[in-house]
N, C-alpha and C. Protein backbone atom coordinates (compact mmCIF):
# COMPACT_ATOMS: atom_id res chain seq x y z
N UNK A 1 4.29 -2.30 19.95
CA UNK A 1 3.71 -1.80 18.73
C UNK A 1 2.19 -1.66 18.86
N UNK A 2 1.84 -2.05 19.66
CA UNK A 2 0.28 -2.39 20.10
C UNK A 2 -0.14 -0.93 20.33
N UNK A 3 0.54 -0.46 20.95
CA UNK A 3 0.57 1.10 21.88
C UNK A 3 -0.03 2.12 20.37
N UNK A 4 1.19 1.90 19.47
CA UNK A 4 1.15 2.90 18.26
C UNK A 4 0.09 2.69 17.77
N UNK A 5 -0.24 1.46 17.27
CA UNK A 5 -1.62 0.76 16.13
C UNK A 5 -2.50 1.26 17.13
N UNK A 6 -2.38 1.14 18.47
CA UNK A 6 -4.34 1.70 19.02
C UNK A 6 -3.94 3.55 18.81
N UNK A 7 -2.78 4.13 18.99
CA UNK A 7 -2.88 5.61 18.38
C UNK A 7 -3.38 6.02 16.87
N UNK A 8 -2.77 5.35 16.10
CA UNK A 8 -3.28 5.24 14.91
C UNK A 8 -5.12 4.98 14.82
N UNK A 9 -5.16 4.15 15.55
CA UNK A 9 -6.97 3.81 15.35
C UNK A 9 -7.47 4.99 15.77
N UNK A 10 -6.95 5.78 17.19
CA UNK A 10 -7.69 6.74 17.60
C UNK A 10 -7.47 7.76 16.60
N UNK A 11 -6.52 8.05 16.23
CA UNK A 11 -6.65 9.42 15.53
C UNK A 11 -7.20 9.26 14.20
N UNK A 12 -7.46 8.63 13.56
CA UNK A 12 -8.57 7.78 12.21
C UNK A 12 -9.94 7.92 12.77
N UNK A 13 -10.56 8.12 14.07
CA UNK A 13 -11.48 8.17 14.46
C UNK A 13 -12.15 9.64 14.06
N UNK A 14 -11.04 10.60 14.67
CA UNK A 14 -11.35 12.18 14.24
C UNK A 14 -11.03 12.45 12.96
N UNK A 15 -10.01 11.53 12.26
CA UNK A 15 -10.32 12.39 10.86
C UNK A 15 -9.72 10.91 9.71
N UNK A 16 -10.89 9.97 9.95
CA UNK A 16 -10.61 9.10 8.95
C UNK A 16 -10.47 8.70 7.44
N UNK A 17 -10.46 10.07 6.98
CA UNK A 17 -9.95 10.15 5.37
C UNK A 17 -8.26 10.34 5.12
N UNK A 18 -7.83 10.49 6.33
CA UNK A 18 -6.25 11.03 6.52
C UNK A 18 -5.47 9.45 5.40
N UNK A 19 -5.14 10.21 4.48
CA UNK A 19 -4.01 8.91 3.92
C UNK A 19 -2.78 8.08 4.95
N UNK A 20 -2.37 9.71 5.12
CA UNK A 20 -0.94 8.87 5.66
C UNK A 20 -1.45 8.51 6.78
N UNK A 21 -2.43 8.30 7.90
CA UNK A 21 -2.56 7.99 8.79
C UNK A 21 -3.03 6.69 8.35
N UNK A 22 -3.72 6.04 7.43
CA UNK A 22 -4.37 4.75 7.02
C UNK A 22 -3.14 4.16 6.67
N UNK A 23 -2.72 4.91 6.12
CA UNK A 23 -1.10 4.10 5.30
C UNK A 23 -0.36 3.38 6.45
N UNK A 24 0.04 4.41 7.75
CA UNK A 24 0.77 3.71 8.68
C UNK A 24 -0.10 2.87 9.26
N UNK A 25 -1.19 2.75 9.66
CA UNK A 25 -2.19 1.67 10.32
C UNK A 25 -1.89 0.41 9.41
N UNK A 26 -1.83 0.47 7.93
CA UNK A 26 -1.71 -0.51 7.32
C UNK A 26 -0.61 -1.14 7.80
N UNK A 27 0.73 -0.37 7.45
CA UNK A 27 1.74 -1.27 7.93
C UNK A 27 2.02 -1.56 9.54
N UNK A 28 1.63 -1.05 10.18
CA UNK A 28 1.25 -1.50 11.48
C UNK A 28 0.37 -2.77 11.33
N UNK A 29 -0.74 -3.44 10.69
CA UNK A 29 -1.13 -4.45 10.45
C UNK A 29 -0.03 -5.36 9.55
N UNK A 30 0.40 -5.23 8.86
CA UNK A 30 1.94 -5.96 8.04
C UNK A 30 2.27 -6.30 9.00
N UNK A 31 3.31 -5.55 10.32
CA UNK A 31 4.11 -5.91 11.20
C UNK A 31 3.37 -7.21 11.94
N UNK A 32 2.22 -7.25 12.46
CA UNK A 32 1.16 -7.98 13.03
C UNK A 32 0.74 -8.86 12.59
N UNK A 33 1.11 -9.18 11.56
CA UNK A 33 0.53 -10.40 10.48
C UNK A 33 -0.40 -10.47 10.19
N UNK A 34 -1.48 -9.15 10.34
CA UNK A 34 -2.57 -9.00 9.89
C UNK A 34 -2.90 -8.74 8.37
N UNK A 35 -2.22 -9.88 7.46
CA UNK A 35 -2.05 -9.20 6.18
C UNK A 35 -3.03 -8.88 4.90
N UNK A 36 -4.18 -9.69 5.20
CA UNK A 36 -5.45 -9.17 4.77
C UNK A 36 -6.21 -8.38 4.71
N UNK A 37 -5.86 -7.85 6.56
CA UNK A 37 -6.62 -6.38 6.97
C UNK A 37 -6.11 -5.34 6.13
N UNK A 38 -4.41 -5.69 6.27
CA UNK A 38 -3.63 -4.76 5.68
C UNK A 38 -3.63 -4.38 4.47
N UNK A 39 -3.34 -5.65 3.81
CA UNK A 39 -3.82 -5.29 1.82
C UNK A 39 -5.19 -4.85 1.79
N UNK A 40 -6.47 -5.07 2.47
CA UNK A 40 -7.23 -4.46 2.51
C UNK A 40 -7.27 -2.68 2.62
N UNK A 41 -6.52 -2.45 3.57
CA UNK A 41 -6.82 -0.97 3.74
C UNK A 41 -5.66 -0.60 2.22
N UNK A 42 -4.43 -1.26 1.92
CA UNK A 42 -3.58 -0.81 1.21
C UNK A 42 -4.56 -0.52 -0.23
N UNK A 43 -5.52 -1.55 -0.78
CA UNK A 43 -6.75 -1.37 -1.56
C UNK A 43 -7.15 0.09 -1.56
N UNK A 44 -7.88 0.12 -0.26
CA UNK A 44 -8.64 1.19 0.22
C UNK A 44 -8.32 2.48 -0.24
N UNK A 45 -6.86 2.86 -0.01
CA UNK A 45 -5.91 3.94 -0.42
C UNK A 45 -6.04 3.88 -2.22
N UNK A 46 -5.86 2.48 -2.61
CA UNK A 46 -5.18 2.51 -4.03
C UNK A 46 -6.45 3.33 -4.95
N UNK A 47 -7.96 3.06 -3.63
CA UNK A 47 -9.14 3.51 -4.82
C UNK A 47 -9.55 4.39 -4.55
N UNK A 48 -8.89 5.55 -3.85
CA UNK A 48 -9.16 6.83 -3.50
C UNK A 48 -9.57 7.45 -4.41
N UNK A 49 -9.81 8.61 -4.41
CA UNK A 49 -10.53 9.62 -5.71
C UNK A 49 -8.86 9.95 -6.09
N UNK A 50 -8.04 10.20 -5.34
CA UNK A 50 -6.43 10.21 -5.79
C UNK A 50 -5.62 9.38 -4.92
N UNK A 51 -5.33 8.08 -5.56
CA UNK A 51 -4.55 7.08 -5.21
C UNK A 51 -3.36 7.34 -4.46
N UNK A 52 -2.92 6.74 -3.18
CA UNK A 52 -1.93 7.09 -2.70
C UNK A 52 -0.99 5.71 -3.34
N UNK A 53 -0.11 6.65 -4.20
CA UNK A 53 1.15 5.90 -4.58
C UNK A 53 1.68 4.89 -3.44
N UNK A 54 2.28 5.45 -2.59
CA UNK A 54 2.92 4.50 -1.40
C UNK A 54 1.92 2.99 -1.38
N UNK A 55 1.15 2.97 -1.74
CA UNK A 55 0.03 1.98 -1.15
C UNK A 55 0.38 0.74 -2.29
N UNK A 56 0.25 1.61 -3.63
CA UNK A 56 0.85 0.21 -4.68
C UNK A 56 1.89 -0.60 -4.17
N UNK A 57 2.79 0.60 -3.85
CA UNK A 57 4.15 -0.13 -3.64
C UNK A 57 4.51 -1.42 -2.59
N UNK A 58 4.03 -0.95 -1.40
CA UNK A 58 3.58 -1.41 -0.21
C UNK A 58 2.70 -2.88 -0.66
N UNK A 59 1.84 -2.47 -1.34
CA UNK A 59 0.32 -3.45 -0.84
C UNK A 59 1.40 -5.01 -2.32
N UNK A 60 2.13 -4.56 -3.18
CA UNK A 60 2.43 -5.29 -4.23
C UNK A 60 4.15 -6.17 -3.93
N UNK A 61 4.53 -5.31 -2.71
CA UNK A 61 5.27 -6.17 -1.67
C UNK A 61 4.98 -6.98 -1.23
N UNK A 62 4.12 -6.86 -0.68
CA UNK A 62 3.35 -7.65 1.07
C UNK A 62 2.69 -8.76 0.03
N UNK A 63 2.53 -8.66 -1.09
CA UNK A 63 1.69 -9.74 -1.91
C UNK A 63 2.71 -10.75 -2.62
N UNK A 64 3.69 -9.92 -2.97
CA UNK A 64 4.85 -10.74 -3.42
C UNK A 64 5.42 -12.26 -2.51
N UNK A 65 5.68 -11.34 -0.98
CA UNK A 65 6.40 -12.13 0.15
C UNK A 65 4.85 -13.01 0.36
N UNK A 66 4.13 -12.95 0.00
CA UNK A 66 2.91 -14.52 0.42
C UNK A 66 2.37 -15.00 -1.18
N UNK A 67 3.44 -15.11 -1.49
CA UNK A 67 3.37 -16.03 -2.94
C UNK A 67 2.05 -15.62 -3.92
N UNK A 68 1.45 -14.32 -3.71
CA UNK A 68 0.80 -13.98 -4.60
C UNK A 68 1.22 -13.27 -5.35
N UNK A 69 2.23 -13.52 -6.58
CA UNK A 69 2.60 -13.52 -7.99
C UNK A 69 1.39 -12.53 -8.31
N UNK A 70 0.81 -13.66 -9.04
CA UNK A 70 -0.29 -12.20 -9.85
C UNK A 70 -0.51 -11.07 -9.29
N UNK A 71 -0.88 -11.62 -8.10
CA UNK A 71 -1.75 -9.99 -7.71
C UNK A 71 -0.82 -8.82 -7.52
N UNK A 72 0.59 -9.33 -7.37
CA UNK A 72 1.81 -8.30 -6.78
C UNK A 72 1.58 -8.07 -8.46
N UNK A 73 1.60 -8.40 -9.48
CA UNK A 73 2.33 -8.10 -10.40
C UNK A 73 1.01 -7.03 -10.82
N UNK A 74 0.05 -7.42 -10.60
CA UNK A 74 -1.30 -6.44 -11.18
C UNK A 74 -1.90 -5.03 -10.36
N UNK A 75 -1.16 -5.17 -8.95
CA UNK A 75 -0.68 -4.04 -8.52
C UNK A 75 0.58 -3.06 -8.75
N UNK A 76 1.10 -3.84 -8.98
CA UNK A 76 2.03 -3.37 -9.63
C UNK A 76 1.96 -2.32 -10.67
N UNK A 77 1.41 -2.86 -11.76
CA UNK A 77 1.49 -2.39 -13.31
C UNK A 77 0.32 -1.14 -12.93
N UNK A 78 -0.40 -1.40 -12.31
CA UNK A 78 -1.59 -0.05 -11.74
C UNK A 78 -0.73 1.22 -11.28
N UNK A 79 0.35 0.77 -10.65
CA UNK A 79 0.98 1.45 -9.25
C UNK A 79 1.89 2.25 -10.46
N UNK A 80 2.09 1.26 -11.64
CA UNK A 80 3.07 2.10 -12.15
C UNK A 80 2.47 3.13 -13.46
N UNK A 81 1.30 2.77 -13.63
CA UNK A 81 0.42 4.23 -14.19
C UNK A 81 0.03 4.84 -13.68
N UNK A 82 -0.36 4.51 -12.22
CA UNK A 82 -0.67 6.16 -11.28
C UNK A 82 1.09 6.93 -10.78
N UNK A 83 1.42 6.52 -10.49
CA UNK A 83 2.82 7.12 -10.30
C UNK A 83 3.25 8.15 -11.54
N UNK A 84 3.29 7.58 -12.91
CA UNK A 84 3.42 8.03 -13.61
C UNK A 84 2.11 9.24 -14.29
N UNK A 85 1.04 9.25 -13.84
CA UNK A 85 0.09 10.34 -14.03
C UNK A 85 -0.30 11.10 -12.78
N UNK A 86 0.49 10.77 -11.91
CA UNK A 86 1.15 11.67 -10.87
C UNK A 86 2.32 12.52 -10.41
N UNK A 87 3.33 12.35 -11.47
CA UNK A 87 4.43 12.99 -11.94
C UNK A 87 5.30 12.17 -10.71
N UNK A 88 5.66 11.27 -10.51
CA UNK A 88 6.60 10.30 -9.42
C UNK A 88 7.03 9.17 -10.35
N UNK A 89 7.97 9.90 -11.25
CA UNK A 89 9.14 8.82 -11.48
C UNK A 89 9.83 7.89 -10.78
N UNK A 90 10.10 7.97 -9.72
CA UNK A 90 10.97 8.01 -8.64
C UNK A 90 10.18 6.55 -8.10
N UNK A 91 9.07 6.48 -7.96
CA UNK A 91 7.70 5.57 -7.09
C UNK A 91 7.78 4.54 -8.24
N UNK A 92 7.26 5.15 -9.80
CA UNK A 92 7.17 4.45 -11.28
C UNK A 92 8.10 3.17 -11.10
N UNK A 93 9.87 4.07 -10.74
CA UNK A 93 10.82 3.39 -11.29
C UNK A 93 11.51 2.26 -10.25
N UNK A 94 10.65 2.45 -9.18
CA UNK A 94 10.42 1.35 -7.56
C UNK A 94 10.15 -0.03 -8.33
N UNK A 95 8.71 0.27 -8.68
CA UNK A 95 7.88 -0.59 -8.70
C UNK A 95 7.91 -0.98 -10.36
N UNK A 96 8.36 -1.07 -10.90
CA UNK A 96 9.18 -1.44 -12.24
C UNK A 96 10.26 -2.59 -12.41
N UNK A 97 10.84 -1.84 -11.25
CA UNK A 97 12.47 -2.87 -10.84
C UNK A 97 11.36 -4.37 -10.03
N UNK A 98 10.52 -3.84 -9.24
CA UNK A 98 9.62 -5.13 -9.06
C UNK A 98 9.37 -6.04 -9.52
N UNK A 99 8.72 -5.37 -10.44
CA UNK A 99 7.36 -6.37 -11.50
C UNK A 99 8.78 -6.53 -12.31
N UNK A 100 9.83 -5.97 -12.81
CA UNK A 100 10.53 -6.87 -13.49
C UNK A 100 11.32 -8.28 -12.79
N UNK A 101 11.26 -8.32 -11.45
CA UNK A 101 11.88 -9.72 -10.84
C UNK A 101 10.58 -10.59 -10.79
N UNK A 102 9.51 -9.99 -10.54
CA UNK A 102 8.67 -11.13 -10.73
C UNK A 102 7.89 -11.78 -12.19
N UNK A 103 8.08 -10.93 -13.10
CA UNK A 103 7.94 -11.31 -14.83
C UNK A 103 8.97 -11.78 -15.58
């Protein structure tokens, strides 16, 4: 996996605003147990000038499985008003079924 995450770094080099390329670097850090770096960049995405949905979902997981309750749940409830003023029911109704096991 090492191989992919240094592809990922390189190609972020030439065009480091790329979402989905940050997105997979992130979870390439998840896999790695890098999970700070990771919710970090998953952040990064969430405060874009247009939020990448995937990133709530993702970043309010990865927070769940390390016993951070709140913060999964306050990503969450974010994740589920950008979804929804992004027309992604579908993302909304993910991360709903979430925050309702952890509330």
């Amino acid at each position: 996996m090492k191989l992919r995450r240094e592809k990922l770094e390189s190609m972020l080099v030439d065009d480091p605003g790329d979402q989905t390329l940050r997105y997979m670097l992130a979870m390439e850090l998840e896999k790695a147990a890098e999970h700070d770096r990771s919710i970090d960049m998953l952040q990064q995405l969430m405060d874009d000038e247009l939020p990448y949905v995937p990133a709530f979902l993702m970043a309010g997981q990865q927070l769940a499985r390390l016993q951070r309750n709140d913060a999964a749940v306050d990503v969450y409830r974010s994740g589920i008003q950008q979804a929804k003023q992004q027309n992604d029911p579908h993302a909304a109704g993910e991360m709903e079924q979430f925050l309702a096991e952890l509330t």
